[in-house]
Protein backbone atom coordinates (compact mmCIF):
# COMPACT_ATOMS: atom_id res chain seq x y z
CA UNK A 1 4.44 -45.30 16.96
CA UNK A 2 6.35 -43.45 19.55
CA UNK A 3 9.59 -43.36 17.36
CA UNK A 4 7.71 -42.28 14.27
CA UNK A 5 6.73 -39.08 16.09
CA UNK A 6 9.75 -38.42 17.21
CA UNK A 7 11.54 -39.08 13.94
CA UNK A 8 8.51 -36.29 12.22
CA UNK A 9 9.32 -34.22 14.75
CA UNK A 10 12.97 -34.07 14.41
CA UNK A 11 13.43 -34.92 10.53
CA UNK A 12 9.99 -34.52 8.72
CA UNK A 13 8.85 -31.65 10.26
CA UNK A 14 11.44 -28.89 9.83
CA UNK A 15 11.85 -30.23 6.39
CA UNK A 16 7.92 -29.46 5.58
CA UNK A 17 8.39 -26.07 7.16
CA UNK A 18 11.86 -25.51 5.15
CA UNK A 19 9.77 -26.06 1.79
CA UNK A 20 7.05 -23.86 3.26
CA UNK A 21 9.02 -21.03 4.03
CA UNK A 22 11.48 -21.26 0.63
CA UNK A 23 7.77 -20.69 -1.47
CA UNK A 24 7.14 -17.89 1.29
CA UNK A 25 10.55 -16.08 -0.17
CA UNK A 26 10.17 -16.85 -3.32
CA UNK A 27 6.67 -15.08 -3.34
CA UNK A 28 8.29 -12.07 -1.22
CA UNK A 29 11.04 -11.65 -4.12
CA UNK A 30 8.16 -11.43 -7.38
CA UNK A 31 5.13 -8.65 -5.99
CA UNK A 32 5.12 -7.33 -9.59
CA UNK A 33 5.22 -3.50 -10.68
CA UNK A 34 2.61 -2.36 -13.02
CA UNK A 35 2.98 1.08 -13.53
CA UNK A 36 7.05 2.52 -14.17
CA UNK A 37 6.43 6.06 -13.19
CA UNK A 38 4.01 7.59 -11.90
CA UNK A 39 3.51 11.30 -11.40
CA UNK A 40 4.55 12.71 -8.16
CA UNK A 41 2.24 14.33 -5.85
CA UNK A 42 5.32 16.79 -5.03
CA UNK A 43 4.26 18.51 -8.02
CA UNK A 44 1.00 19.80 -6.28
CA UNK A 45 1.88 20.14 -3.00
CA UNK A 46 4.94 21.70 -1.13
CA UNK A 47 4.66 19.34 1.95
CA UNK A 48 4.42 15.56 0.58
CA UNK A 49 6.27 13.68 -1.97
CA UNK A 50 6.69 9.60 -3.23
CA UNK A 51 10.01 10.31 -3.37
CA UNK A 52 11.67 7.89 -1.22
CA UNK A 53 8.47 6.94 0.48
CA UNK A 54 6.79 3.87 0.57
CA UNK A 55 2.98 5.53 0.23
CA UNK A 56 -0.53 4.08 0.17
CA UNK A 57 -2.93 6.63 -1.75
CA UNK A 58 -6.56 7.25 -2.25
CA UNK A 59 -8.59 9.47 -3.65
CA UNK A 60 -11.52 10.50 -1.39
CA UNK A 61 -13.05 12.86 -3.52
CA UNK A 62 -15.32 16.11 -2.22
CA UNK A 63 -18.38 14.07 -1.03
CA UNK A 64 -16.53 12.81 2.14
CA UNK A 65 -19.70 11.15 3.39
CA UNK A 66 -19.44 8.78 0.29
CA UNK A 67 -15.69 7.86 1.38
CA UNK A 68 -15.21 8.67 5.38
CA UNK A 69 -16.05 4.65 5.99
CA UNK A 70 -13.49 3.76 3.09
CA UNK A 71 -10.64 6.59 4.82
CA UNK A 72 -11.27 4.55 8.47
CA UNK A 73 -11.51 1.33 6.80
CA UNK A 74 -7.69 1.87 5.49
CA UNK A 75 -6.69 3.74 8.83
CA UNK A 76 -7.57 0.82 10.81
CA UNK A 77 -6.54 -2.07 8.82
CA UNK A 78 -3.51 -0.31 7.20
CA UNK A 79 -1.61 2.91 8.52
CA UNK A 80 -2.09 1.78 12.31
CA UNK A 81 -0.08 -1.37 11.52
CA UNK A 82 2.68 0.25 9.48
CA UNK A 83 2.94 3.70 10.97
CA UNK A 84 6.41 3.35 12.90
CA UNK A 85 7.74 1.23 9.58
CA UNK A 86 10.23 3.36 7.85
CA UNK A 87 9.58 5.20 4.56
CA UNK A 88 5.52 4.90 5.45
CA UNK A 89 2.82 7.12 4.32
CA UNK A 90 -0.73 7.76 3.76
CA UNK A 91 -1.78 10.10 0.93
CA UNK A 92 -4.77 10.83 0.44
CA UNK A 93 -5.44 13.51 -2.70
CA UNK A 94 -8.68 15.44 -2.94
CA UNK A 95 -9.86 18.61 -4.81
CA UNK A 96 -9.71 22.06 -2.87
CA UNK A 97 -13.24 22.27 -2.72
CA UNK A 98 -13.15 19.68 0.06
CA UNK A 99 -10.57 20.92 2.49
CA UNK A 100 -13.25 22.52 4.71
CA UNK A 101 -15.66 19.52 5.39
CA UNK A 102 -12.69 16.95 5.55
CA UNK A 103 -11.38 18.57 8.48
CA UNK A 104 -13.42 17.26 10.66
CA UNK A 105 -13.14 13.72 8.92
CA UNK A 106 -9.21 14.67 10.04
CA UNK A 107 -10.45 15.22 13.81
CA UNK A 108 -12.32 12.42 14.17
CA UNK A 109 -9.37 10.40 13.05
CA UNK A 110 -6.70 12.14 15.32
CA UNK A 111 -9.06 11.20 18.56
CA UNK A 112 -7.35 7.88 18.60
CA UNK A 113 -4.62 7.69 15.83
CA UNK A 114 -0.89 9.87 15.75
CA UNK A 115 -1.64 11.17 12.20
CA UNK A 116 2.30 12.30 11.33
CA UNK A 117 1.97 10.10 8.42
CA UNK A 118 -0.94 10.77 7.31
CA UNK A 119 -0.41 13.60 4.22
CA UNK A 120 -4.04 15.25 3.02
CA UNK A 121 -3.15 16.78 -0.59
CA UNK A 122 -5.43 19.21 -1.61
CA UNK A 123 -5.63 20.38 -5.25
CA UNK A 124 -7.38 20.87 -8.39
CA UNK A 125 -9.38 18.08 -10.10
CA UNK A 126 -7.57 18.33 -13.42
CA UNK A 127 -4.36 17.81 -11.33
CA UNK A 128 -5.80 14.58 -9.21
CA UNK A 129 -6.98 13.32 -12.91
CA UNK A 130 -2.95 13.59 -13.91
CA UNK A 131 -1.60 12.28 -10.95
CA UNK A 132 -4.46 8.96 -11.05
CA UNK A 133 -4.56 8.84 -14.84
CA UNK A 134 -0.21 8.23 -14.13
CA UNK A 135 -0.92 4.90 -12.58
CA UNK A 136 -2.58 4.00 -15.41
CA UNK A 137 -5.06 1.64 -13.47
CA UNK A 138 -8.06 0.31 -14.84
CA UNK A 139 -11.31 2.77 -14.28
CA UNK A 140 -11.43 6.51 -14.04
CA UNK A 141 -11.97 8.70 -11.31
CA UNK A 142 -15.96 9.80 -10.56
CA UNK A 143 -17.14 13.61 -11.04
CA UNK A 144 -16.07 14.00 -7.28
CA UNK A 145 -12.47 12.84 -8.03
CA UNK A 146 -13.10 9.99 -5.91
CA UNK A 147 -11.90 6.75 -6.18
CA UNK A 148 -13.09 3.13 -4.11
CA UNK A 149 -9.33 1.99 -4.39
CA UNK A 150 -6.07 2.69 -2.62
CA UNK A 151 -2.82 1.88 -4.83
CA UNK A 152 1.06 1.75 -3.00
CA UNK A 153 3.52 3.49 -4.82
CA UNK A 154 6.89 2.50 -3.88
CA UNK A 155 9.88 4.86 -2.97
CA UNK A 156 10.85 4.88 -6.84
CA UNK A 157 7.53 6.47 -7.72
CA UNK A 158 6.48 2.51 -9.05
CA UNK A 159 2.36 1.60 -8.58
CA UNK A 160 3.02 -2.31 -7.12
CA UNK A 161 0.27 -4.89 -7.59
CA UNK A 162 -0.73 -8.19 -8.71
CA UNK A 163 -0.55 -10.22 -11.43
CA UNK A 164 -2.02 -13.06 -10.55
CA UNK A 165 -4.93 -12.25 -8.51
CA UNK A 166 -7.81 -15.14 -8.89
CA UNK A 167 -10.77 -11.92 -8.31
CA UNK A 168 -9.58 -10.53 -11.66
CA UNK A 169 -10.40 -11.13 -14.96
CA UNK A 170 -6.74 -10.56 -16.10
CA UNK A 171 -5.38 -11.13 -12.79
CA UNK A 172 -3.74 -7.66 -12.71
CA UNK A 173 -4.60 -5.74 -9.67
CA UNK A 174 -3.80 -2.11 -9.41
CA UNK A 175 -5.74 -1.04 -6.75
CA UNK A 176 -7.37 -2.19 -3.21
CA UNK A 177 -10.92 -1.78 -2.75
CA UNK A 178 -11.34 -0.17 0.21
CA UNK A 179 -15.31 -0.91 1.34
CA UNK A 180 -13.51 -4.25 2.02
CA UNK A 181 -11.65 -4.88 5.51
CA UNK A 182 -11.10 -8.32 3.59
CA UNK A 183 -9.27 -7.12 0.75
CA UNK A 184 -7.33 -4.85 2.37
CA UNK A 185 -6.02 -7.21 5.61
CA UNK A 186 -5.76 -10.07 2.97
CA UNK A 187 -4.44 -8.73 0.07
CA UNK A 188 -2.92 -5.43 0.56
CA UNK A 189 -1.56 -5.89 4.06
CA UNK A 190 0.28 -9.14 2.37
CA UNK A 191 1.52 -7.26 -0.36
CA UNK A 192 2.98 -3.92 1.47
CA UNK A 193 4.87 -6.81 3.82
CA UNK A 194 6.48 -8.42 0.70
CA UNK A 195 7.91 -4.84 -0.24
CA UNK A 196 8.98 -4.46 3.44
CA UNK A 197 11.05 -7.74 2.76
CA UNK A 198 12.34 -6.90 -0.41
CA UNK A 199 13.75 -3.72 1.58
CA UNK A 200 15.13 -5.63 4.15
CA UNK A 201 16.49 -8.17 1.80
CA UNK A 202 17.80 -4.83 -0.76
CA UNK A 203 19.71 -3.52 2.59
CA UNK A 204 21.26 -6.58 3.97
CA UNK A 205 22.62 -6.97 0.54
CA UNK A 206 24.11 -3.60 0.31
CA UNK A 207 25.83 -4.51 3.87
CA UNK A 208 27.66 -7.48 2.79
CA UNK A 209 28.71 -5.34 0.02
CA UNK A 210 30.36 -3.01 1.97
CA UNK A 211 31.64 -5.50 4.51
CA UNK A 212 33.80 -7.03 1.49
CA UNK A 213 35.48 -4.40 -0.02
């Protein structure tokens, strides 16, 4: 019995984690993209752009007491653990009519979080239809412009998802609903670490590149 353990742990066991961690790549080298282009928030404001950013978005809307849970939801579960990644943003877009009220949702949040990436776009509602209509996600924005969901746009202005999520019907999933800590420490935290590989992946390629010529 003695030698069987030590034979698992020597032979069996890195070969069980080998196979476990070759599906782990594979999985990090297929997170899908499900919208091409999407319209860039640049457009409507003179501070923030997807260009070259790696961006989570929402859409908050102008009844902030309906989405202040869902904005500290993502703040907590999301932008705290990738703030110091590069390329990393928050956007959230909201119509003018809100800028007043949200600013104290903005000073509650800055009481315990560095909020350099954290972009507030404020702008018309036709012009928060164009940019969400661009993702071309399931659903439609509310008469506040608000949205549950926050979608991550990739630095070549691509929405990234799912196409094989089991809590779909078509197992296409655009966005991340964000009443649920669940969904997003489960599902979107997994998903913006897969692009985080491909980048790494993307630039150690380029390296070797250069290191041969």
């Amino acid at each position: 019995m003695k030698k069987f353990w030590v034979l698992f742990s020597l032979f069996i066991l890195p070969l069980i984690f080998y196979i476990f961690l070759s599906k782990g790549i594979y999985r990090y080298q297929n997170l899908p993209i499900l919208t091409n282009k999407v319209v860039n928030v640049e457009q409507y404001s003179q501070s923030t752009t997807f260009t070259n950013k790696l961006s989570v978005v929402c859409f908050p809307g102008e009844k902030n007491d309906l989405s202040k849970a869902n904005i500290f939801n993502l703040n907590e579960v999301i932008y705290k653990r990738y703030n110091q990644k590069p390329f990393f943003q928050m956007v959230a877009i909201m119509p003018i009519t809100a800028k007043k009220d949200f600013e104290k949702v903005k000073e509650q949040l800055g009481l315990y979080t560095d909020l350099k990436n954290w972009h507030f776009v404020f702008t018309s509602k036709d012009n928060i239809k164009k940019i969400y209509d661009s993702f071309k996600a399931p659903g439609t924005l509310d008469k506040n412009s608000q949205s549950p969901n926050a979608y991550i746009i990739d630095r070549k202005l691509r929405l990234r998802g799912r196409k094989d999520d089991k809590d779909t019907e078509d197992g296409k999933l655009y966005g991340y609903n964000m009443k649920s800590v669940a969904v997003l420490k489960n599902k979107m935290k997994d998903d913006i670490d897969i692009i985080y590989y491909q980048y790494k992946k993307s630039a150690e390629k380029e390296r070797r590149n250069k290191n041969n010529h």
